[in-house]
PDB file of N, CA and C in Angstrom:
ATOM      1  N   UNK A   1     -21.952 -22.246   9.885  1.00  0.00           N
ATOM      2  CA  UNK A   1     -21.790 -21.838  11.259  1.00  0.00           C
ATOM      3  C   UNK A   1     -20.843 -20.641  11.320  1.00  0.00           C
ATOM      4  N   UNK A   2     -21.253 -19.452  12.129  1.00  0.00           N
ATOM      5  CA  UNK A   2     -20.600 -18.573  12.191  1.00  0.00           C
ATOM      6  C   UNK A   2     -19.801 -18.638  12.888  1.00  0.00           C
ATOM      7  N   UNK A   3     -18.192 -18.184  13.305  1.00  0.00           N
ATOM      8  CA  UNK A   3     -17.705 -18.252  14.077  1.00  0.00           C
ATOM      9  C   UNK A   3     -16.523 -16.838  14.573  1.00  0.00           C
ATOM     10  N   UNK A   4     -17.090 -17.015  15.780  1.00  0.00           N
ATOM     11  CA  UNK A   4     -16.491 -15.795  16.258  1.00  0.00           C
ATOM     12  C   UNK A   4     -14.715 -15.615  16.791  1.00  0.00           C
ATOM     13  N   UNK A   5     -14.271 -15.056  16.460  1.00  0.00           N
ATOM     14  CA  UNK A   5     -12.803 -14.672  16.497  1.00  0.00           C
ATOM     15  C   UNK A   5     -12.693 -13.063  17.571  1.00  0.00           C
ATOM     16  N   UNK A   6     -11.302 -13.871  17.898  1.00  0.00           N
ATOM     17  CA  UNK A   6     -11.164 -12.668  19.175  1.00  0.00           C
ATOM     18  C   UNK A   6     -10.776 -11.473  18.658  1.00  0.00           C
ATOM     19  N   UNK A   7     -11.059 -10.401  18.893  1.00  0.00           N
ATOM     20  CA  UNK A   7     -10.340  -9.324  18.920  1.00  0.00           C
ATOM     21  C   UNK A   7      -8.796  -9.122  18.406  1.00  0.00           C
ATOM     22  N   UNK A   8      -7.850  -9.835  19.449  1.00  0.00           N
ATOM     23  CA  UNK A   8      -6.614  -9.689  19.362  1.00  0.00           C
ATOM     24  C   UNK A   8      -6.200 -10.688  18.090  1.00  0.00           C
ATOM     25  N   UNK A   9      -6.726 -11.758  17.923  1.00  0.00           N
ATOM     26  CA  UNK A   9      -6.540 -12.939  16.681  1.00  0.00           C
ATOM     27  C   UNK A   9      -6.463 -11.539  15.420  1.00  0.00           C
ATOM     28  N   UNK A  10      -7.843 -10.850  15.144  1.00  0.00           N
ATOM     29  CA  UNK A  10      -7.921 -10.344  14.063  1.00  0.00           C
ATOM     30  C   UNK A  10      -7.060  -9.301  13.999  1.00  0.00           C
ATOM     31  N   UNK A  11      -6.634  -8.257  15.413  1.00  0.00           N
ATOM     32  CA  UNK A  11      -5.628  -7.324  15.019  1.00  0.00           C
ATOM     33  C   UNK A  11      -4.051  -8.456  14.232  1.00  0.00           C
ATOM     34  N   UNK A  12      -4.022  -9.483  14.713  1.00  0.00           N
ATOM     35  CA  UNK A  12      -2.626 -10.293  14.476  1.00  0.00           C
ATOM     36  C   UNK A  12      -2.587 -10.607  13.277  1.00  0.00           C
ATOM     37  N   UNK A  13      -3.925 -11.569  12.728  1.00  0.00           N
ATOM     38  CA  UNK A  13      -3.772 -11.384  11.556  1.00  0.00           C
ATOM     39  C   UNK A  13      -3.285 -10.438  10.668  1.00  0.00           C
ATOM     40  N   UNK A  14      -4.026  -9.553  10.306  1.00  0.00           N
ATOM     41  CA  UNK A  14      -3.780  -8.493   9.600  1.00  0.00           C
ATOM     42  C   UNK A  14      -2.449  -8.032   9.966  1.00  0.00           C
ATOM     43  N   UNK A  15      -1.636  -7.756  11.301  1.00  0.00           N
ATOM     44  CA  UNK A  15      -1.066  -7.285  10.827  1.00  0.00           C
ATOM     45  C   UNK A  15      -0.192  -8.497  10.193  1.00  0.00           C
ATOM     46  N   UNK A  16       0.021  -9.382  10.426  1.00  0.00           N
ATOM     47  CA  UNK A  16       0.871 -10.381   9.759  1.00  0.00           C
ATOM     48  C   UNK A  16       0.572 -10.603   8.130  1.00  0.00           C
ATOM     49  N   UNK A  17      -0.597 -10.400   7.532  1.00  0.00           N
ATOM     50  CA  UNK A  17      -0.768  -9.918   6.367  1.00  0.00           C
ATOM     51  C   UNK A  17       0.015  -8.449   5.537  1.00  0.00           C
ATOM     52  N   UNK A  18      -0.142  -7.715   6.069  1.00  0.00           N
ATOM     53  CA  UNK A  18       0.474  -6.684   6.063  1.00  0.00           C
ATOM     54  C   UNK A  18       1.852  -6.345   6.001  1.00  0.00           C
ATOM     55  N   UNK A  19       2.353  -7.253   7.084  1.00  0.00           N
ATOM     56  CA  UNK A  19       3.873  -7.343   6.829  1.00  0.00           C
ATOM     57  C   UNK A  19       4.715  -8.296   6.287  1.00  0.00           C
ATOM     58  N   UNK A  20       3.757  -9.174   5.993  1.00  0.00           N
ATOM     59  CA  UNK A  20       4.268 -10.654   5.240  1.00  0.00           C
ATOM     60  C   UNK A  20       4.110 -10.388   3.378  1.00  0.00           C
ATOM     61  N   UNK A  21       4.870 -10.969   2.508  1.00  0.00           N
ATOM     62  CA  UNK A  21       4.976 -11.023   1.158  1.00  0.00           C
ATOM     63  C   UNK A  21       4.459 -11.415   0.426  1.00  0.00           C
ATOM     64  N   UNK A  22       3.561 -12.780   1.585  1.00  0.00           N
ATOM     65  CA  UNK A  22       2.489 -13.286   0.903  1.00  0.00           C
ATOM     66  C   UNK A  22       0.637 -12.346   0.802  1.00  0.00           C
ATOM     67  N   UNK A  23       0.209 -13.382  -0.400  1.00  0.00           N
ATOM     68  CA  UNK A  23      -1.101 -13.043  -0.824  1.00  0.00           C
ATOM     69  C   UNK A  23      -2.429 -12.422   0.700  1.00  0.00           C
ATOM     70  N   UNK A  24      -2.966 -11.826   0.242  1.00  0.00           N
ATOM     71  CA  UNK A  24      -3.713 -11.856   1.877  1.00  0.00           C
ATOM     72  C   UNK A  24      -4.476 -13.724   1.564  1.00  0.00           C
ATOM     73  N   UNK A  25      -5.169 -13.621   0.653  1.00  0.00           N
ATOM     74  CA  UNK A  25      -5.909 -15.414   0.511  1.00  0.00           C
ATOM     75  C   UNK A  25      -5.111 -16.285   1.159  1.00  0.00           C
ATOM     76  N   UNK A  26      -3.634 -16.139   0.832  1.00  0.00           N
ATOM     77  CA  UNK A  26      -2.882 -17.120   1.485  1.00  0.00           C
ATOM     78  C   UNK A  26      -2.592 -16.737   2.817  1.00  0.00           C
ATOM     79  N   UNK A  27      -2.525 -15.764   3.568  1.00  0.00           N
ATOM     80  CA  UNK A  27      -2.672 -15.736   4.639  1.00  0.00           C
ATOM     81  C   UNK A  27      -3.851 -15.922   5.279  1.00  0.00           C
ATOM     82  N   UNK A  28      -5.019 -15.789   5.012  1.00  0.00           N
ATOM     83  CA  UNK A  28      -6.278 -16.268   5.437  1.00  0.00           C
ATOM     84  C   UNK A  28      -5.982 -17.943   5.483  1.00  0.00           C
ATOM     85  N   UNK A  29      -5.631 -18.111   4.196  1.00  0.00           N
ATOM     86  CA  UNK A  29      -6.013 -20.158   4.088  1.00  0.00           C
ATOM     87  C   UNK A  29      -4.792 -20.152   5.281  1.00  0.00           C
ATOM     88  N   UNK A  30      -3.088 -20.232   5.587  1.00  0.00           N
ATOM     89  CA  UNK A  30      -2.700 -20.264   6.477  1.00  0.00           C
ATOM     90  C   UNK A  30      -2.966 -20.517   7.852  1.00  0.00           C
ATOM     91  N   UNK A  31      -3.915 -19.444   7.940  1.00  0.00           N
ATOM     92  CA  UNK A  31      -4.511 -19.339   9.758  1.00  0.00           C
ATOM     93  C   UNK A  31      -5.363 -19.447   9.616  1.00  0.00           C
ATOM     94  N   UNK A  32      -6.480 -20.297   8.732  1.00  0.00           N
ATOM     95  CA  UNK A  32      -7.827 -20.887   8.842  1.00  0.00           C
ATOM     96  C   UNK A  32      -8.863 -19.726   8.803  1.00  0.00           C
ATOM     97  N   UNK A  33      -9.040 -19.269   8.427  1.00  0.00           N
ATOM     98  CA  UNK A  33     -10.038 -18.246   8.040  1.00  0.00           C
ATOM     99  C   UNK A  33     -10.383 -17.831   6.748  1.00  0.00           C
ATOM    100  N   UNK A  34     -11.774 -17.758   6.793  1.00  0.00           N
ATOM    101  CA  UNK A  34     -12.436 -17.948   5.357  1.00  0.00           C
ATOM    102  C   UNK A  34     -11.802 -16.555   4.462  1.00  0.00           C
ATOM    103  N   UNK A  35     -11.408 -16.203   3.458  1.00  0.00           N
ATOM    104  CA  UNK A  35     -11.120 -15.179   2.615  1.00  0.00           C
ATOM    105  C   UNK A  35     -12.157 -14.409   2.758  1.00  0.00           C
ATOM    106  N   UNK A  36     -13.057 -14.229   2.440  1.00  0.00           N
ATOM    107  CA  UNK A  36     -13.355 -13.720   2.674  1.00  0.00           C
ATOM    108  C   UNK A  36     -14.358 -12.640   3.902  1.00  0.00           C
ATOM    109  N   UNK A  37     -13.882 -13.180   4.903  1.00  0.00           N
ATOM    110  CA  UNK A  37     -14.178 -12.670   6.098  1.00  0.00           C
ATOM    111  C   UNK A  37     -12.981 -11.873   6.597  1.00  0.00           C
ATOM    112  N   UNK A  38     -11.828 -12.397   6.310  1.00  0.00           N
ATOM    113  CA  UNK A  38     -10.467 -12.014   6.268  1.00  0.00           C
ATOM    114  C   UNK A  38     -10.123 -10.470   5.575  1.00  0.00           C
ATOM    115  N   UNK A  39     -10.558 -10.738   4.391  1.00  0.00           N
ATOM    116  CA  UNK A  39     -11.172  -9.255   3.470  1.00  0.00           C
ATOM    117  C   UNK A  39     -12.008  -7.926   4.496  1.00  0.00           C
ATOM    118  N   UNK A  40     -12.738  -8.748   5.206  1.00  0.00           N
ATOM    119  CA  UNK A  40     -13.692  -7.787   5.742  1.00  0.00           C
ATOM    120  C   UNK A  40     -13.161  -6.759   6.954  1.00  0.00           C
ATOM    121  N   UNK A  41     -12.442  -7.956   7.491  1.00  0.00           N
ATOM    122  CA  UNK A  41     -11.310  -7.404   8.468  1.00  0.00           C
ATOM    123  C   UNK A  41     -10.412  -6.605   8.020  1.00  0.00           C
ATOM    124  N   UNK A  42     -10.260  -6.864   6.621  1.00  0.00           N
ATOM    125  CA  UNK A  42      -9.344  -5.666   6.127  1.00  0.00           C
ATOM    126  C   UNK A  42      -9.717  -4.474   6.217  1.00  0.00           C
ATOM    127  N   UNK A  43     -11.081  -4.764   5.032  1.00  0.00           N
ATOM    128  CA  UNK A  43     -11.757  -3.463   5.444  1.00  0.00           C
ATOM    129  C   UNK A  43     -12.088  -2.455   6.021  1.00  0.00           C
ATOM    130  N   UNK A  44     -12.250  -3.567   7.173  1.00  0.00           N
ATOM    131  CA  UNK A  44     -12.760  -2.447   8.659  1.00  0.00           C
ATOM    132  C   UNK A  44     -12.025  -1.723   9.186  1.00  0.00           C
ATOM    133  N   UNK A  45     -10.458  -2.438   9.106  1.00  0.00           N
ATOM    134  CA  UNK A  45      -9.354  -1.904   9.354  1.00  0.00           C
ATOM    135  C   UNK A  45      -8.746  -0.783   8.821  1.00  0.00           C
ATOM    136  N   UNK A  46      -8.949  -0.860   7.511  1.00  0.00           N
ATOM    137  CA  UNK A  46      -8.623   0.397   6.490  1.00  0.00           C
ATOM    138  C   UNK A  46      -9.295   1.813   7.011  1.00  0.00           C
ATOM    139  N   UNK A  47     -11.037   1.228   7.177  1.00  0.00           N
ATOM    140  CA  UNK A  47     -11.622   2.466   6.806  1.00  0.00           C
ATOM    141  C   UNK A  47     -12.291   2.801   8.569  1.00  0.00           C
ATOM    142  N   UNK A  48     -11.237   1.882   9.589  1.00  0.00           N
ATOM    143  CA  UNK A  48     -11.477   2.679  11.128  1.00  0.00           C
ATOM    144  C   UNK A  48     -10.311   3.846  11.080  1.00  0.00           C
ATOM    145  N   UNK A  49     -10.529   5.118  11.647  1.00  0.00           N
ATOM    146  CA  UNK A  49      -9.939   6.291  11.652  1.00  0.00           C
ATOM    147  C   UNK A  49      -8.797   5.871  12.532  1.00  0.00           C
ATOM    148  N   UNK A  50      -7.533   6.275  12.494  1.00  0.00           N
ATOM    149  CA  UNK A  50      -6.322   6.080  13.426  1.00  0.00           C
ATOM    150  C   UNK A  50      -6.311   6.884  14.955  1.00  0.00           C
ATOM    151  N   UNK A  51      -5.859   6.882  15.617  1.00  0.00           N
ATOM    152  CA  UNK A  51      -5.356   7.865  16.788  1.00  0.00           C
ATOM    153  C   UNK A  51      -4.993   8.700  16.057  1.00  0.00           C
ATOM    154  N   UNK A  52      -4.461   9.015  15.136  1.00  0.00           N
ATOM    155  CA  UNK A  52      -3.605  10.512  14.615  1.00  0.00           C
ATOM    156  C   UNK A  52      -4.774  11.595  13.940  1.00  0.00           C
ATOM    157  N   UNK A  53      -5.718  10.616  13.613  1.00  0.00           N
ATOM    158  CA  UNK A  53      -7.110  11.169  11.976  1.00  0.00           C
ATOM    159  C   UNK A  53      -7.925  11.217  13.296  1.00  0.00           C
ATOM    160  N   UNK A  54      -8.425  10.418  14.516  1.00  0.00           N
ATOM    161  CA  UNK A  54      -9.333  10.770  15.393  1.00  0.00           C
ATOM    162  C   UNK A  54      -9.213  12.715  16.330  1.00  0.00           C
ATOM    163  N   UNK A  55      -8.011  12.149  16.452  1.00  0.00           N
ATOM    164  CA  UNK A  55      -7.038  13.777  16.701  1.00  0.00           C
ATOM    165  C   UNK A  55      -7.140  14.942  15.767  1.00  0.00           C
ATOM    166  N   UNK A  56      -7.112  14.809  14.834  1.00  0.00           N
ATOM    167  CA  UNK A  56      -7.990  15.864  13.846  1.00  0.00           C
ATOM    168  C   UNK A  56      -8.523  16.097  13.084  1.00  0.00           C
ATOM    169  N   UNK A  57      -9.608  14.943  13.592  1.00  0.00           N
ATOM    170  CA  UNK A  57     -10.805  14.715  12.856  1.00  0.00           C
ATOM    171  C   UNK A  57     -10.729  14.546  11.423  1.00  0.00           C
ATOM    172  N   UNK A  58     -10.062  13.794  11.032  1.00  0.00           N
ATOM    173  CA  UNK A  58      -9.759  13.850   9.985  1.00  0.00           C
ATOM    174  C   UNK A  58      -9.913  11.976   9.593  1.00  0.00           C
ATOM    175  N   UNK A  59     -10.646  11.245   8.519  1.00  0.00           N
ATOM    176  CA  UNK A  59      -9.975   9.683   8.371  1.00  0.00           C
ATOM    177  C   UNK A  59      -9.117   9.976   7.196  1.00  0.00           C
ATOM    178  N   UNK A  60      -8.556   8.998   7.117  1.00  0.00           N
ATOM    179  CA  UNK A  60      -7.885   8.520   6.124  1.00  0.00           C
ATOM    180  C   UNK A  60      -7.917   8.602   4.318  1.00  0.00           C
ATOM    181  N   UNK A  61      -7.693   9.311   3.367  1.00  0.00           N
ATOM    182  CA  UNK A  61      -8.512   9.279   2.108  1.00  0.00           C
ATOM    183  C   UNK A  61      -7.632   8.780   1.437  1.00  0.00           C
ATOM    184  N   UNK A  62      -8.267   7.423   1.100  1.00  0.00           N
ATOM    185  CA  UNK A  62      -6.941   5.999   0.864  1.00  0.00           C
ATOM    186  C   UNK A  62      -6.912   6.714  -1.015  1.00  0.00           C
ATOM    187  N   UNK A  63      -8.237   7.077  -1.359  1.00  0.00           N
ATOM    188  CA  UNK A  63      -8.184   7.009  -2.840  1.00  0.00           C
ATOM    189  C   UNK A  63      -7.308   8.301  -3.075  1.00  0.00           C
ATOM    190  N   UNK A  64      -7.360   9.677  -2.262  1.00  0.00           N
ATOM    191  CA  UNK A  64      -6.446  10.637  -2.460  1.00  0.00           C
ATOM    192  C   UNK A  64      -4.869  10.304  -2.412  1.00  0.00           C
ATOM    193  N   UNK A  65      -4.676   9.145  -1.516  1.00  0.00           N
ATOM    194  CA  UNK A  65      -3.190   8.696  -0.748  1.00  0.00           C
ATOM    195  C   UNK A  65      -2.639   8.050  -2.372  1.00  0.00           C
ATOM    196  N   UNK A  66      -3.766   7.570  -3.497  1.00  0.00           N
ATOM    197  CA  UNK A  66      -3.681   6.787  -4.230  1.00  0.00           C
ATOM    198  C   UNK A  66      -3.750   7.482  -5.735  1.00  0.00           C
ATOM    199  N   UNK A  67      -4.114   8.690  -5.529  1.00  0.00           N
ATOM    200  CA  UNK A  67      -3.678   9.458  -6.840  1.00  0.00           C
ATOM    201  C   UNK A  67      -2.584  10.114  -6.501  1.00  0.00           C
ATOM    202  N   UNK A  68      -2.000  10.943  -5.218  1.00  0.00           N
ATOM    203  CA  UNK A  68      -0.667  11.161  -5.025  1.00  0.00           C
ATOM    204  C   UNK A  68       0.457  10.225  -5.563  1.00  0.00           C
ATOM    205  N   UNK A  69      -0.311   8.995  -4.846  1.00  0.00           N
ATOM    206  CA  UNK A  69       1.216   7.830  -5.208  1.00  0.00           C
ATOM    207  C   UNK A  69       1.227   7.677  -6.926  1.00  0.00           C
ATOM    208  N   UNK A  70       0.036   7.574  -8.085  1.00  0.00           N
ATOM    209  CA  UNK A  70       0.394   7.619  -9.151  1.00  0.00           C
ATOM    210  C   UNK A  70       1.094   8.919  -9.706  1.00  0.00           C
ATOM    211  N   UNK A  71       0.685  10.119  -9.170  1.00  0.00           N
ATOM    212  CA  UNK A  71       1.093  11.756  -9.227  1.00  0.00           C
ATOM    213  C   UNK A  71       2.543  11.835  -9.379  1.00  0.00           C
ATOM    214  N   UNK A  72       3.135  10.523  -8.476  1.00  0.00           N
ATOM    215  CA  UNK A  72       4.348  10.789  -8.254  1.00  0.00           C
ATOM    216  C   UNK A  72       5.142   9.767  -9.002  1.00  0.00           C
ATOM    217  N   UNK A  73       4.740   8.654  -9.207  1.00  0.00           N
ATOM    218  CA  UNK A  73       4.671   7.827  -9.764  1.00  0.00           C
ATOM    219  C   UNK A  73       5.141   8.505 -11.392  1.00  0.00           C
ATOM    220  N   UNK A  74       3.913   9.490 -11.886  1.00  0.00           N
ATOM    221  CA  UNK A  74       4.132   9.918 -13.237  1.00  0.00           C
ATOM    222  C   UNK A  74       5.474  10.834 -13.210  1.00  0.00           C
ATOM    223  N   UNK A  75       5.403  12.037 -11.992  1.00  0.00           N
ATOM    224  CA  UNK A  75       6.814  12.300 -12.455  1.00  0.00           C
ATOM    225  C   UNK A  75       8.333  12.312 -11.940  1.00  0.00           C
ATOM    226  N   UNK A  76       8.277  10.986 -11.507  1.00  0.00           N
ATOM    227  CA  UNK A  76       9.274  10.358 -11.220  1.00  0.00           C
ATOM    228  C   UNK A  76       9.615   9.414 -12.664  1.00  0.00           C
ATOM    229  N   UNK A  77       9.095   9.005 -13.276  1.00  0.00           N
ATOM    230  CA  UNK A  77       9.150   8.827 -14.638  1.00  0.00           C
ATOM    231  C   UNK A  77       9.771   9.628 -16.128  1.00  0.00           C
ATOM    232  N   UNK A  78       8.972  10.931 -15.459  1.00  0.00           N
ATOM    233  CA  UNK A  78       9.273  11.935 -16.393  1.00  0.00           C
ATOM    234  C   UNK A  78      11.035  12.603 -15.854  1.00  0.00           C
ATOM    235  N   UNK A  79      11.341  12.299 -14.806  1.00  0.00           N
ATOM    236  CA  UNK A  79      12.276  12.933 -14.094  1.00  0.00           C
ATOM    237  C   UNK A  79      13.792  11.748 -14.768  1.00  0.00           C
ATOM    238  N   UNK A  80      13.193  10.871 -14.369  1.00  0.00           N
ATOM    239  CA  UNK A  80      14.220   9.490 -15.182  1.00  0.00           C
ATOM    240  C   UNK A  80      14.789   9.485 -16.600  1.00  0.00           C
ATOM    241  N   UNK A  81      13.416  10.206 -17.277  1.00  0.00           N
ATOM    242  CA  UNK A  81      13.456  10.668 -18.759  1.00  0.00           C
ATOM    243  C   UNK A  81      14.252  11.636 -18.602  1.00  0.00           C
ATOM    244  N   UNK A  82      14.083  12.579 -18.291  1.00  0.00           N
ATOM    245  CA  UNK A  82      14.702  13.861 -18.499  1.00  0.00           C
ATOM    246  C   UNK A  82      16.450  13.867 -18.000  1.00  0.00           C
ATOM    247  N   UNK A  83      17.131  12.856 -17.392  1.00  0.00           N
ATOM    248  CA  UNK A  83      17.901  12.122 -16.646  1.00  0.00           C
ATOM    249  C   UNK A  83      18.783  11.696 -18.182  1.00  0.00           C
ATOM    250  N   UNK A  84      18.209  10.371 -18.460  1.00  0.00           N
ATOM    251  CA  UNK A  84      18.715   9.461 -19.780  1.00  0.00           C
ATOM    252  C   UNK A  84      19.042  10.660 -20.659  1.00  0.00           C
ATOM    253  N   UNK A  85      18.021  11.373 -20.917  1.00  0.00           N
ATOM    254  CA  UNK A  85      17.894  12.506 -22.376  1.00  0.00           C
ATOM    255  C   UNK A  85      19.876  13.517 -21.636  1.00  0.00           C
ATOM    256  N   UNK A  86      19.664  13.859 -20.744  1.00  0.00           N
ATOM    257  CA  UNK A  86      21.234  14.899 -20.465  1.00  0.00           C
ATOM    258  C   UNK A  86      22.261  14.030 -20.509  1.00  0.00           C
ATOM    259  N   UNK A  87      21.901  12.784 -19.949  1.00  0.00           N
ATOM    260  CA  UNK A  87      23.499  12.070 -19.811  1.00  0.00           C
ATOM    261  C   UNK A  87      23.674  11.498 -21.413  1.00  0.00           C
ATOM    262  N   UNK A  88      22.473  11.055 -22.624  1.00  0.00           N
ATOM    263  CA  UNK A  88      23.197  11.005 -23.999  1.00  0.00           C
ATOM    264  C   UNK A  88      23.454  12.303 -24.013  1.00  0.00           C
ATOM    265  N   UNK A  89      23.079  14.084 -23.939  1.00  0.00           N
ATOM    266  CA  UNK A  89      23.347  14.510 -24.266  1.00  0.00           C
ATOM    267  C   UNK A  89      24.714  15.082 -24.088  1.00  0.00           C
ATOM    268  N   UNK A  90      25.131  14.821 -22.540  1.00  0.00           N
ATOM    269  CA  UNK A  90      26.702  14.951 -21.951  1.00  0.00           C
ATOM    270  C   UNK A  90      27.704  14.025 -23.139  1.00  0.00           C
ATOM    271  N   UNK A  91      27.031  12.777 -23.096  1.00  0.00           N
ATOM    272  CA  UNK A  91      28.180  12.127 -23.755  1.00  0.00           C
ATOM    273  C   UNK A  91      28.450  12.513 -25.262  1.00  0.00           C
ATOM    274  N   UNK A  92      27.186  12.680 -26.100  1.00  0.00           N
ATOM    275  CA  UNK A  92      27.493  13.827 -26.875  1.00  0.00           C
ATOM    276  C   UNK A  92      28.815  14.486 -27.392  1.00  0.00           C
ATOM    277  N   UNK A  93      28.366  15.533 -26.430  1.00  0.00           N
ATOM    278  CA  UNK A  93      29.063  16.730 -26.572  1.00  0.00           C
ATOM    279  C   UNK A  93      30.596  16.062 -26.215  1.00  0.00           C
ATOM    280  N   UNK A  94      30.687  14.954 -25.055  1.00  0.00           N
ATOM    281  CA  UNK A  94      31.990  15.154 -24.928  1.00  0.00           C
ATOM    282  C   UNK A  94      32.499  14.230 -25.883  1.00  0.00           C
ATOM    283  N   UNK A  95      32.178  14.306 -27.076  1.00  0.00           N
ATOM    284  CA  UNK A  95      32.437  13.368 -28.017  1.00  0.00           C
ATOM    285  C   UNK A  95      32.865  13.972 -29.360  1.00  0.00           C
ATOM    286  N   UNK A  96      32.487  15.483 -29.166  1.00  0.00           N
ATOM    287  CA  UNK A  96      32.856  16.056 -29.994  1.00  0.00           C
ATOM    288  C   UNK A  96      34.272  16.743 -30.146  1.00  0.00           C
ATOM    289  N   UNK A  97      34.573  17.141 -28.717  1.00  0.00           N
ATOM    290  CA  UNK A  97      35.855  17.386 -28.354  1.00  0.00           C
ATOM    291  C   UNK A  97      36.706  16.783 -29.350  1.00  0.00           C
TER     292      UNK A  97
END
């Protein structure tokens, strides 16, 4: 049996998924809703355009949002490295003194 859910239920969900720590599954099993219908709502949610992307025409490009975040990811890494590598090399030097 299918069952229909309001509008406002599914904006709540999600966002309570969203801002909660837990699993989305466990927020679905929580508030009684099948996982995967819960998923779908995600979905829809993800890939409906915002007020800001409707404004200039523009949606959302979650997979671009998602090589930036590794982009940065990598050199924020490399930046940490390069960090460790001066401060042995500070202590170093002031060791030679």
């Amino acid at each position: 049996m299918c069952k229909k859910y309001d509008p406002q239920f599914k904006q709540e969900a999600i966002n309570l998924a969203l801002n909660s720590k837990q699993s989305y599954r466990q927020t679905a099993s929580d508030l009684g809703i099948n996982y995967k219908t819960f998923c779908n709502w995600m979905y829809q949610t993800m890939n409906k355009p915002t007020h800001h992307a409707i404004k200039s025409n523009k949606k959302p490009d979650y997979q671009e949002l998602e090589r930036q975040n590794k982009a940065m990811k990598r050199e924020l890494e490399l930046r940490k490295k390069e960090i460790d590598i001066l401060k042995k090399a500070a202590q170093y030097f002031a060791s030679l003194k």
